[in-house]
N, C-alpha and C. Protein backbone atom coordinates (compact mmCIF):
# COMPACT_ATOMS: atom_id res chain seq x y z
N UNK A 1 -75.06 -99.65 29.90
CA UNK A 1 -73.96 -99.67 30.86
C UNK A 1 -74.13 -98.56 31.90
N UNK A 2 -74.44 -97.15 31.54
CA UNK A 2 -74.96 -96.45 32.56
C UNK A 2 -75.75 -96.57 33.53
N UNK A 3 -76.83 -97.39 33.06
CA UNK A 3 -77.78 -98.05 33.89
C UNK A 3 -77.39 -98.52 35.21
N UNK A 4 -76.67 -99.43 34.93
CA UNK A 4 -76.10 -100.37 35.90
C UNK A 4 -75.00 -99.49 36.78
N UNK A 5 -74.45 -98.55 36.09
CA UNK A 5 -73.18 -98.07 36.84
C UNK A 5 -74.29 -96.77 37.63
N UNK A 6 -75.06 -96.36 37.34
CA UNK A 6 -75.94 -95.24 37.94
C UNK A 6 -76.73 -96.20 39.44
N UNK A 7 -77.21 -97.74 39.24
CA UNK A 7 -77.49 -98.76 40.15
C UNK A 7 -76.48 -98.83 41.23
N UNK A 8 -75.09 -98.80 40.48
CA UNK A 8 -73.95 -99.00 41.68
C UNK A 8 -73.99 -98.06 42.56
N UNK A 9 -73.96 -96.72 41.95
CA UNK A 9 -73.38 -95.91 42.51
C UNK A 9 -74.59 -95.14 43.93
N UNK A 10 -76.48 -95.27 43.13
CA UNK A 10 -76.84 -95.01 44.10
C UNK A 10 -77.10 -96.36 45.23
N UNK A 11 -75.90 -97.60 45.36
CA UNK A 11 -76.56 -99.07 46.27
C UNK A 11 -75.32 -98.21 47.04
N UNK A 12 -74.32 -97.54 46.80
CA UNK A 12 -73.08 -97.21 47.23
C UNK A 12 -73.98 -95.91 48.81
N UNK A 13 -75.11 -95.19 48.30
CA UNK A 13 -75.45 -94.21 48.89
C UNK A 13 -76.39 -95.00 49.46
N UNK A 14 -77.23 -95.72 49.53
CA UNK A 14 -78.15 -96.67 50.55
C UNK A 14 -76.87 -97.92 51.48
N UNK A 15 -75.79 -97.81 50.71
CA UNK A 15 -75.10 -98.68 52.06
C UNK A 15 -74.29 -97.98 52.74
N UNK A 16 -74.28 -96.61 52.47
CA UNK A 16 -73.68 -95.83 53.81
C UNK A 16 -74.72 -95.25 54.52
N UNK A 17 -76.12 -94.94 54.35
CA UNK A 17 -76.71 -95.13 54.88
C UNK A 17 -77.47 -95.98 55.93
N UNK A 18 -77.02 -96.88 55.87
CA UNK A 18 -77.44 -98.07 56.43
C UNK A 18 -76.38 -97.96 57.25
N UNK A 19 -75.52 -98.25 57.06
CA UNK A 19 -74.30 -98.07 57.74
C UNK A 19 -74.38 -96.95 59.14
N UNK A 20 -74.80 -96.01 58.70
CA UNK A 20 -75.08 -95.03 59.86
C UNK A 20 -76.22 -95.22 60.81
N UNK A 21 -77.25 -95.70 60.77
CA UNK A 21 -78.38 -96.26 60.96
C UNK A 21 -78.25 -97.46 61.97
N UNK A 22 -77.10 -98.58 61.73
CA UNK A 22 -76.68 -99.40 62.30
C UNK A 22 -75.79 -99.23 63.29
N UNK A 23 -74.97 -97.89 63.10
CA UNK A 23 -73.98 -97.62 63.82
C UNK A 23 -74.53 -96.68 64.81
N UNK A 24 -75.30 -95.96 64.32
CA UNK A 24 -76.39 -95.42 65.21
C UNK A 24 -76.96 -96.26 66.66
N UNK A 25 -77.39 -97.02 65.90
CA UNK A 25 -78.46 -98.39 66.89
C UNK A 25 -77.63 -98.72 67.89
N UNK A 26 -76.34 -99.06 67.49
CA UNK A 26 -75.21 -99.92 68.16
C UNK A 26 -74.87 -99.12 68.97
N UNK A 27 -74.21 -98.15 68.94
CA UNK A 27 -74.29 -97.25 69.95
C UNK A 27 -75.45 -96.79 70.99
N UNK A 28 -76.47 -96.90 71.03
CA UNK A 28 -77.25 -96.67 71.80
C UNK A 28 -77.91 -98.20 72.38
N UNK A 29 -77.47 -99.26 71.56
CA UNK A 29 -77.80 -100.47 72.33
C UNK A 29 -76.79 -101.28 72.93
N UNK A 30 -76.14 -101.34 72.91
CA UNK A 30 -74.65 -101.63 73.67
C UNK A 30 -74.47 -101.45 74.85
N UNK A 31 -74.50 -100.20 75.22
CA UNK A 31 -74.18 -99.99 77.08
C UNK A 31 -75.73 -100.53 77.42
N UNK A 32 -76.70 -100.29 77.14
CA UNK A 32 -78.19 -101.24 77.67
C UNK A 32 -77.74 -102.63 77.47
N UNK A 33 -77.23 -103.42 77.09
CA UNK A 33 -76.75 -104.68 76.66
C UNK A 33 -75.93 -105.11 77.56
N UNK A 34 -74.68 -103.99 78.23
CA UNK A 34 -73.47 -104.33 78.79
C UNK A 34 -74.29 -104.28 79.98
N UNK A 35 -75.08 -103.33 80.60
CA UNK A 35 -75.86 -103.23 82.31
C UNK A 35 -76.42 -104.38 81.85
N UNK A 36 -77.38 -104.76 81.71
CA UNK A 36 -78.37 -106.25 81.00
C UNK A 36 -77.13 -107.33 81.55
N UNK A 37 -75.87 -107.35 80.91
CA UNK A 37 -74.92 -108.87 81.22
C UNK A 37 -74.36 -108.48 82.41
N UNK A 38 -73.87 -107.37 83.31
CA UNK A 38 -73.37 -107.10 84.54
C UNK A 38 -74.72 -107.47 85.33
N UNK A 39 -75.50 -107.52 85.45
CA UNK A 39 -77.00 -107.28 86.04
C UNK A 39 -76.92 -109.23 86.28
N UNK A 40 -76.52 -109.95 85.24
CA UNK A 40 -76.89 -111.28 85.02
C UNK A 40 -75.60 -112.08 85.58
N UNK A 41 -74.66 -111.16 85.46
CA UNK A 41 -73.34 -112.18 86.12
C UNK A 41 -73.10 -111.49 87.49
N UNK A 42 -73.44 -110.16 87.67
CA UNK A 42 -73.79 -110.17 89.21
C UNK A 42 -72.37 -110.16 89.79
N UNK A 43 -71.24 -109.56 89.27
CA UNK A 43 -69.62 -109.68 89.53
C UNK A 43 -69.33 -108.22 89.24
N UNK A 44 -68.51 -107.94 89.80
CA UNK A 44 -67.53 -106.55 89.48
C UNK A 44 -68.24 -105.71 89.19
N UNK A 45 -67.83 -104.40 88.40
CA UNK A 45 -68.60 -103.33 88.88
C UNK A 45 -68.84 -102.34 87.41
N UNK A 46 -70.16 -102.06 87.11
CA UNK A 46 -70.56 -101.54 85.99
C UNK A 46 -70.16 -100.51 85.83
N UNK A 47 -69.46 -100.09 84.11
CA UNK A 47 -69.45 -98.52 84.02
C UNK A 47 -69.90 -98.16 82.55
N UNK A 48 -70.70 -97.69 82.27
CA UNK A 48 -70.99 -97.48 80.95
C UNK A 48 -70.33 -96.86 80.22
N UNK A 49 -69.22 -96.50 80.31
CA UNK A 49 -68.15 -96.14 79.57
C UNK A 49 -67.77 -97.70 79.02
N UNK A 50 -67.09 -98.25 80.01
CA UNK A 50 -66.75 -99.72 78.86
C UNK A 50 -67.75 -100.36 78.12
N UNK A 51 -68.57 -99.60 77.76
CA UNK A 51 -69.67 -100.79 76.84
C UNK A 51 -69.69 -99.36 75.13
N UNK A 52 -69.07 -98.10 75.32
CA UNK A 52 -69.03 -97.21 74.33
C UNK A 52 -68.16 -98.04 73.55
N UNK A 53 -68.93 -97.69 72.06
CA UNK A 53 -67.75 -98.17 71.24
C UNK A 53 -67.37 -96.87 69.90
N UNK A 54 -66.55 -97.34 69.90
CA UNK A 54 -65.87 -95.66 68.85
C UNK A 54 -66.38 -95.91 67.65
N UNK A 55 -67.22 -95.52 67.04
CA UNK A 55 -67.98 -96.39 65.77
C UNK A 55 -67.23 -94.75 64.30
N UNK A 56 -66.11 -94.05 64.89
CA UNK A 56 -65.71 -93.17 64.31
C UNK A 56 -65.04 -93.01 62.93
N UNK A 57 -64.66 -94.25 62.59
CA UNK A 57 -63.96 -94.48 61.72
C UNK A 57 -65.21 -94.99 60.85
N UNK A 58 -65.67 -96.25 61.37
CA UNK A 58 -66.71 -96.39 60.27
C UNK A 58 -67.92 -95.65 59.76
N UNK A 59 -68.31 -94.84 60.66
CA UNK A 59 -69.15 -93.78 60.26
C UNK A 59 -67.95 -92.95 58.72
N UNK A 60 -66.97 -92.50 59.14
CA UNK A 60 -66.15 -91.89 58.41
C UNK A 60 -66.71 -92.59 56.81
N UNK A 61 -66.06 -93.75 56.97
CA UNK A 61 -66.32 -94.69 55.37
C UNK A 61 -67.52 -94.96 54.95
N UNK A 62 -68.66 -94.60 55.78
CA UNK A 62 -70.31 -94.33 55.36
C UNK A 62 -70.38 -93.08 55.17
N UNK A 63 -69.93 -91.85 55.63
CA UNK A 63 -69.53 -91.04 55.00
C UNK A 63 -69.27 -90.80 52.93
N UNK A 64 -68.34 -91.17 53.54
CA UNK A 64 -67.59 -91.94 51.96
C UNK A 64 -68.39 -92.17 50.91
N UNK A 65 -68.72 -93.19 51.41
CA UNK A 65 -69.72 -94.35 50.80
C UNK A 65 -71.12 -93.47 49.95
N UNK A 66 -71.14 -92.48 50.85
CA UNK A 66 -72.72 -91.57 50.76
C UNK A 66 -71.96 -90.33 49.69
N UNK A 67 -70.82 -89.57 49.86
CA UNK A 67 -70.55 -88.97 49.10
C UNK A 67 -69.96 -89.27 47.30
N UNK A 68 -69.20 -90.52 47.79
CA UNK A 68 -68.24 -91.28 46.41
C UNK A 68 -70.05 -90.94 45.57
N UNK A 69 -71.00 -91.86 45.61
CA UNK A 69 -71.98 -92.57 45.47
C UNK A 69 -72.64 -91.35 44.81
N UNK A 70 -72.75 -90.36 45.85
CA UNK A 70 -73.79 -89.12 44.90
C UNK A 70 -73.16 -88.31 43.98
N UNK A 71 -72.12 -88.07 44.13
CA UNK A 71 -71.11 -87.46 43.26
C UNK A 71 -71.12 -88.38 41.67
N UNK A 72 -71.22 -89.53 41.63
CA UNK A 72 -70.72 -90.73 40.54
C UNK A 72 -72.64 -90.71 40.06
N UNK A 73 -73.34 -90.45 40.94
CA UNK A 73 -74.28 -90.65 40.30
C UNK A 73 -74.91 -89.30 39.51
N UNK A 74 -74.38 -88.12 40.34
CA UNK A 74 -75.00 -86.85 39.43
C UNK A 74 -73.92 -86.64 37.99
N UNK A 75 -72.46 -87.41 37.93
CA UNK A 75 -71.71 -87.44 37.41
C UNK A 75 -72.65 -88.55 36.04
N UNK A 76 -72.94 -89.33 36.07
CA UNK A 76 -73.50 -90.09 35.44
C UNK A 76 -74.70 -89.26 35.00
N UNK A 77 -75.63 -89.09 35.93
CA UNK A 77 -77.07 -88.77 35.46
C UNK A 77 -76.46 -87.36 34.10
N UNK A 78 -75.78 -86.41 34.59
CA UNK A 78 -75.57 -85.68 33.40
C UNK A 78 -74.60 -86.30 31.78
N UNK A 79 -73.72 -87.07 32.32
CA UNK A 79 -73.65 -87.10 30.99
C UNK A 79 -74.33 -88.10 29.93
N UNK A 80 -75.41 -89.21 30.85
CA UNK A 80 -76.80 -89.52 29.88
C UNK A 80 -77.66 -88.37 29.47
N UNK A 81 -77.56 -86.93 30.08
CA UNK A 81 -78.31 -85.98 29.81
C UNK A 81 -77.60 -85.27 28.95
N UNK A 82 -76.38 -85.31 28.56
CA UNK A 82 -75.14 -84.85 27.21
C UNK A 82 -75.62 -85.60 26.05
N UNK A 83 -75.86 -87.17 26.32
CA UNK A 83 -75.81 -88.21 24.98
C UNK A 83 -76.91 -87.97 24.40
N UNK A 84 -78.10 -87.64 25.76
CA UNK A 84 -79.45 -88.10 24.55
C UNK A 84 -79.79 -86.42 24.03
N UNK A 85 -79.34 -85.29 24.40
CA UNK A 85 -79.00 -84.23 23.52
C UNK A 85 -78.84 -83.98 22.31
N UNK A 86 -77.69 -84.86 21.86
CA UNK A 86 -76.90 -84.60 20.96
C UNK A 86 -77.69 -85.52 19.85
C-alpha cells in the first residue's frame, strides 16, 4: 500500500511540474499567437498586453501540487524506513 501511495504522491510532484512548464510556455506563446491573428485579420489595433494571461492562480495550485506531493512522500519514505527497522 505504501508503494502505491509513495506513486501518488511523487505523480502529484511531476504534475505540478508540468503544470509550470505549460504555464510557462503559454505565457510566452500567446502574445506571439495574438500579433500572428492581428497580423492575419488585419483590423484594429495590436497590444500585447491583451494577449497576457494571469496564469497566477494556477501556478499557485502547481505550487501545491509540488509541495502536498514532497512532503507525503518524505512522510511516507520514512515511515517504510520505521517498519523495516523494527
Amino acid at each position: 500500500m505504501n508503494k502505491v501511495l509513495f506513486f501518488f504522491s511523487n505523480l502529484l510532484v511531476i504534475l505540478g511540474v508540468c503544470t509550470l512548464f505549460v504555464t510557462g510556455i503559454l505565457s510566452k506563446i500567446l502574445p506571439m499567437l495574438g500579433r500572428a491573428a492581428y497580423q492575419a485579420a488585419a483590423a484594429g489595433s495590436y497590444s500585447q498586453e491583451d494577449y497576457i494571461v494571469n496564469f497566477t492562480t494556477i501556478n499557485i495550485f502547481a505550487f501545491l501540487l509540488i509541495a502536498i506531493g514532497a512532503v507525503s512522500s518524505y512522510l511516507i519514505y520514512k515511515q517504510v524506513l520505521v517498519e523495516t527497522e523494527v
